[in-house]
C-alpha atoms as a PDB file:
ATOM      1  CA  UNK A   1      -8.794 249.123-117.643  1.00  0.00           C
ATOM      2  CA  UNK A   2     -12.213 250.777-116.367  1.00  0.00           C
ATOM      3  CA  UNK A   3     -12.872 253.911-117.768  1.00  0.00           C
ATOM      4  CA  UNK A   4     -15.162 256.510-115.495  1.00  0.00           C
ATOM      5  CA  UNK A   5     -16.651 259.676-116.800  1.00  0.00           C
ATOM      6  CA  UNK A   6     -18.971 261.871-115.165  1.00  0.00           C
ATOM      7  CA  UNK A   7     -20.251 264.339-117.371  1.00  0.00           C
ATOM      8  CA  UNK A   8     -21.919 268.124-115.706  1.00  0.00           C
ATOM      9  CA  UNK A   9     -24.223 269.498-118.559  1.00  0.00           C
ATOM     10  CA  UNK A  10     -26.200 272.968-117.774  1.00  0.00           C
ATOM     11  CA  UNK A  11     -28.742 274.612-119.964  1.00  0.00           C
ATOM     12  CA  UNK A  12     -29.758 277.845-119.998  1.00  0.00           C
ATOM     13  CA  UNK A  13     -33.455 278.818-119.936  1.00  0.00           C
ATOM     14  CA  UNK A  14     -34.306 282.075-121.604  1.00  0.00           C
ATOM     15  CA  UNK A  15     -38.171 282.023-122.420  1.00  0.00           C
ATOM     16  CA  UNK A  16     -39.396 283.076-119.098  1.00  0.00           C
ATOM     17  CA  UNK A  17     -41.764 286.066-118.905  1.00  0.00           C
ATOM     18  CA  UNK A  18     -42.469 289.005-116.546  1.00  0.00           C
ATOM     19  CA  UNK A  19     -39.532 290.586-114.776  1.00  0.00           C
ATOM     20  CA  UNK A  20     -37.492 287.277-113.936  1.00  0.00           C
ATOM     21  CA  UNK A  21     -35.919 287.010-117.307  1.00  0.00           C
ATOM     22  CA  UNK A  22     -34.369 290.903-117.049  1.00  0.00           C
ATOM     23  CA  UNK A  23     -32.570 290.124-113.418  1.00  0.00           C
ATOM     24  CA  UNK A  24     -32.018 286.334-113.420  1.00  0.00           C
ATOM     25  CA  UNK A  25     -30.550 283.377-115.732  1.00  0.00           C
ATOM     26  CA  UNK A  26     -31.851 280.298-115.215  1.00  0.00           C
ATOM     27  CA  UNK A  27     -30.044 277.164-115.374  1.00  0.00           C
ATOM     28  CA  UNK A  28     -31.223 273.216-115.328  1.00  0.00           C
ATOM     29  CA  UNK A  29     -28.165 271.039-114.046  1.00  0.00           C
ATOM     30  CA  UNK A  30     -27.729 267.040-114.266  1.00  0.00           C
ATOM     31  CA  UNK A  31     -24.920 264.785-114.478  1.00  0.00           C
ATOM     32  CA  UNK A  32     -24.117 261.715-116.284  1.00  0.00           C
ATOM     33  CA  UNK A  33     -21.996 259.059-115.087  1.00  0.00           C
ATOM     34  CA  UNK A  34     -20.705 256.152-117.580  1.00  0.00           C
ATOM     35  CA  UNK A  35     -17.928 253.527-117.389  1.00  0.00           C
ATOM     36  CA  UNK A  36     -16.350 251.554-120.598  1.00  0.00           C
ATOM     37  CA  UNK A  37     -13.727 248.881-120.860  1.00  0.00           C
ATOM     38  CA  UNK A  38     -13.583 249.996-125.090  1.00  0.00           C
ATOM     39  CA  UNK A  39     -11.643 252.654-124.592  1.00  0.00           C
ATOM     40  CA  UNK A  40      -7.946 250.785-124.801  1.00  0.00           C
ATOM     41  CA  UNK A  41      -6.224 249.090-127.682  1.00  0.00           C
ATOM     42  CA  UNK A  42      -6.241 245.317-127.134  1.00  0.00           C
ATOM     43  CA  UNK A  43      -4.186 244.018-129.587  1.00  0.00           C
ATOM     44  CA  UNK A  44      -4.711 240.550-128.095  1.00  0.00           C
ATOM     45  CA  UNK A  45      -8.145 240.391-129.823  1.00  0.00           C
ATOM     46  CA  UNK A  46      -7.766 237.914-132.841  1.00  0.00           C
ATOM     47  CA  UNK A  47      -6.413 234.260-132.989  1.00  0.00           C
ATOM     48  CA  UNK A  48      -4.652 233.675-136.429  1.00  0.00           C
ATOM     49  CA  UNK A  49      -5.815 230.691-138.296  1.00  0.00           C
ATOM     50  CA  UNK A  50      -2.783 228.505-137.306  1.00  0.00           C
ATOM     51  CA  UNK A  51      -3.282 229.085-133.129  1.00  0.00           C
ATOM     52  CA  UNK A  52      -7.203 228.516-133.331  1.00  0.00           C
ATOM     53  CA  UNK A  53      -6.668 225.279-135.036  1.00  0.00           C
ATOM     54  CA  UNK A  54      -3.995 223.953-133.020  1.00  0.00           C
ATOM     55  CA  UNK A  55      -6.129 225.214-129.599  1.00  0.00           C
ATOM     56  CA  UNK A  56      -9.086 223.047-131.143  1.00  0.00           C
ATOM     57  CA  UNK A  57      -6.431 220.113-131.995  1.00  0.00           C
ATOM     58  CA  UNK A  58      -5.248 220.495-128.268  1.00  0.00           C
ATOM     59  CA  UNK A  59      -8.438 220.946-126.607  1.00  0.00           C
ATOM     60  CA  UNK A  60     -10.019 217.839-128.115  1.00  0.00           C
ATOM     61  CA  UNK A  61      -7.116 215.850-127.042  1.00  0.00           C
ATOM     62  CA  UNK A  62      -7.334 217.111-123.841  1.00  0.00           C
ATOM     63  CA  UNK A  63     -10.880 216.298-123.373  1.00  0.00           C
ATOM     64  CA  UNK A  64     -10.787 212.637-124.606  1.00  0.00           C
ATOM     65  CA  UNK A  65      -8.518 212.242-121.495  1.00  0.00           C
ATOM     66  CA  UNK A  66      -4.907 212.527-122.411  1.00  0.00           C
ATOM     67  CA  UNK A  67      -2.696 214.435-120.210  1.00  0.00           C
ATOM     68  CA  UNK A  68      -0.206 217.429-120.597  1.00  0.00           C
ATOM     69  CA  UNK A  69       2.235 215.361-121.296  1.00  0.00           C
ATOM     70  CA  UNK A  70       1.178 212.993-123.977  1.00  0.00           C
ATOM     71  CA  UNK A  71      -0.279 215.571-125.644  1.00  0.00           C
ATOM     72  CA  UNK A  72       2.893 216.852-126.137  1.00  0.00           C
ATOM     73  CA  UNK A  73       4.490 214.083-127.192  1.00  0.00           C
ATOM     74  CA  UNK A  74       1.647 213.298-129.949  1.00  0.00           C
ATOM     75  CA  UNK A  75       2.355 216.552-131.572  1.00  0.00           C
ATOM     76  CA  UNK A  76       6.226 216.430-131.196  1.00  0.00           C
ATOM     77  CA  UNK A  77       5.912 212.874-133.021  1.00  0.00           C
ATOM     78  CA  UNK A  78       3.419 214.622-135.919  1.00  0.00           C
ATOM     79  CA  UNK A  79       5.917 217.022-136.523  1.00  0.00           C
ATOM     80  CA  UNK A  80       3.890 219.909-135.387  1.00  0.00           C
ATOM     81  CA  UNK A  81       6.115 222.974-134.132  1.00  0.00           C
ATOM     82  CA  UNK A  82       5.068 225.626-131.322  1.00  0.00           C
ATOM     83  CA  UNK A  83       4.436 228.837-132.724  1.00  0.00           C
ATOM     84  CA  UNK A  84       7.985 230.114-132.445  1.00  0.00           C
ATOM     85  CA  UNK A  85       9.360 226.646-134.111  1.00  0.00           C
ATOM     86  CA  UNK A  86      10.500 224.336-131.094  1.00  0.00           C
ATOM     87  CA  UNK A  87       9.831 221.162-129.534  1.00  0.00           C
ATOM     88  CA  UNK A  88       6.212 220.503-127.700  1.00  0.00           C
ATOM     89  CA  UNK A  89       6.652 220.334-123.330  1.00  0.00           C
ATOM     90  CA  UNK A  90       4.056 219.842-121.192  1.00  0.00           C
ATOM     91  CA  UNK A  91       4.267 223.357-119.363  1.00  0.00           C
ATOM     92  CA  UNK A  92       3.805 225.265-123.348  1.00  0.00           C
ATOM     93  CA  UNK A  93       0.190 222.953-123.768  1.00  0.00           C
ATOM     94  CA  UNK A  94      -0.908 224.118-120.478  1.00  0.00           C
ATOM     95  CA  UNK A  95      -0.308 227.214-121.012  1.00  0.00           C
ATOM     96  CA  UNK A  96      -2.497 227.381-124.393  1.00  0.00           C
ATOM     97  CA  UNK A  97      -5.417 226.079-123.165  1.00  0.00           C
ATOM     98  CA  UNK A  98      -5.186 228.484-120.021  1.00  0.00           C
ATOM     99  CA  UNK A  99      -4.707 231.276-121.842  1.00  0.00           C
ATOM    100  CA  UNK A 100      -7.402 230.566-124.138  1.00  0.00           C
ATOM    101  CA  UNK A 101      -9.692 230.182-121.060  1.00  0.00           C
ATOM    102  CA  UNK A 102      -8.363 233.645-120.045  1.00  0.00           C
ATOM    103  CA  UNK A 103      -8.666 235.408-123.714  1.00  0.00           C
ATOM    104  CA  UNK A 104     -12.140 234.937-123.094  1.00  0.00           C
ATOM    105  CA  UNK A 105     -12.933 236.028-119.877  1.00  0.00           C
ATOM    106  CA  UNK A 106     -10.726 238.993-121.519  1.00  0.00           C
ATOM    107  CA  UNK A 107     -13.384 239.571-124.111  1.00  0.00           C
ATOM    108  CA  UNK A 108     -16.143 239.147-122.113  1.00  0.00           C
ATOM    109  CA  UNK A 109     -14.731 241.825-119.759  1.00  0.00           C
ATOM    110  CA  UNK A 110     -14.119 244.095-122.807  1.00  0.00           C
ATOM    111  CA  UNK A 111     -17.566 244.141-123.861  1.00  0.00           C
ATOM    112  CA  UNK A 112     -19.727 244.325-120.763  1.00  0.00           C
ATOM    113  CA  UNK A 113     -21.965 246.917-120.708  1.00  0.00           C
ATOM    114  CA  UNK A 114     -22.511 249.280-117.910  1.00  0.00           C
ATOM    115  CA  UNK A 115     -25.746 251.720-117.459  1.00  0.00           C
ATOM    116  CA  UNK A 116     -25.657 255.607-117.396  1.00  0.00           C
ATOM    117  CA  UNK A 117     -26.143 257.211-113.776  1.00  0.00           C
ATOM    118  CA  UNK A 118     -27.926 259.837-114.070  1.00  0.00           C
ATOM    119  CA  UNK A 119     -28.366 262.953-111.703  1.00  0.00           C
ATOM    120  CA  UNK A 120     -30.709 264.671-110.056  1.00  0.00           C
ATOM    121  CA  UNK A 121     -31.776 267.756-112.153  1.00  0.00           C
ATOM    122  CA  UNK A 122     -31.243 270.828-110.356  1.00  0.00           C
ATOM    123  CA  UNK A 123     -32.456 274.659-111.264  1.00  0.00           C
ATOM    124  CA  UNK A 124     -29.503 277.560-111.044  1.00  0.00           C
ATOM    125  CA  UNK A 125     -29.982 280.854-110.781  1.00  0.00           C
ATOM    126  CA  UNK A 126     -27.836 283.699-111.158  1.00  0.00           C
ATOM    127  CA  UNK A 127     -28.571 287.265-110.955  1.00  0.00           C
ATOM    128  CA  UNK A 128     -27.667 289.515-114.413  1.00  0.00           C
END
């Protein structure tokens, strides 16, 4: 979620001399325009200790050229559970390494960083 926020900010200017201060109030205007992506809860932030080490386990199999498949079968035959205690498919080791991929395009999205916009300053008047 992008957050936008445009900001008007106004300040009065009082130390004028002569006869402008008694009939007029002076004003300098800007805006400022900011966007965020830290302004929701992601609860999705953290890995536990168990699911980074069985990512890593399935990654390196993965990249020493075994398929889906026998990956599964390697960690159904170690005895190794899925996080919710069943039996290792193909479709559930998939599925971990691409939502790892997208966890961190997640987090990189989270904490980009975006540059203030910044008006141009005006000067108000208004007459007392």
């Amino acid at each position: 979620m992008l957050f936008h926020q445009s900001k008007l900010f106004c300040y009065r200017r009082i130390d004028l001399t002569g006869d402008l201060t008694s009939k007029y109030t002076f004003y300098l205007c800007f805006s400022v325009k900011y966007k965020t992506h830290k302004l929701v809860h992601y609860h999705n932030l953290k890995y536990s200790e168990k699911q980074k080490k069985l990512h890593d386990l399935i990654q390196s199999l993965h990249e020493s050229g075994m398929g889906y498949r026998k990956i599964a079968k390697l960690l159904n035959t170690k005895k190794i559970k899925t996080i919710r205690g069943n039996l290792w498919e193909s479709n559930q080791v998939y599925a971990i390494l691409k939502r790892y991929k997208e966890r961190l395009q997640r987090l990189e999205f989270i904490n980009k960083e975006y540059e203030m916009v910044w008006s141009r300053m005006k000067i108000k008047y208004e007459l007392n």
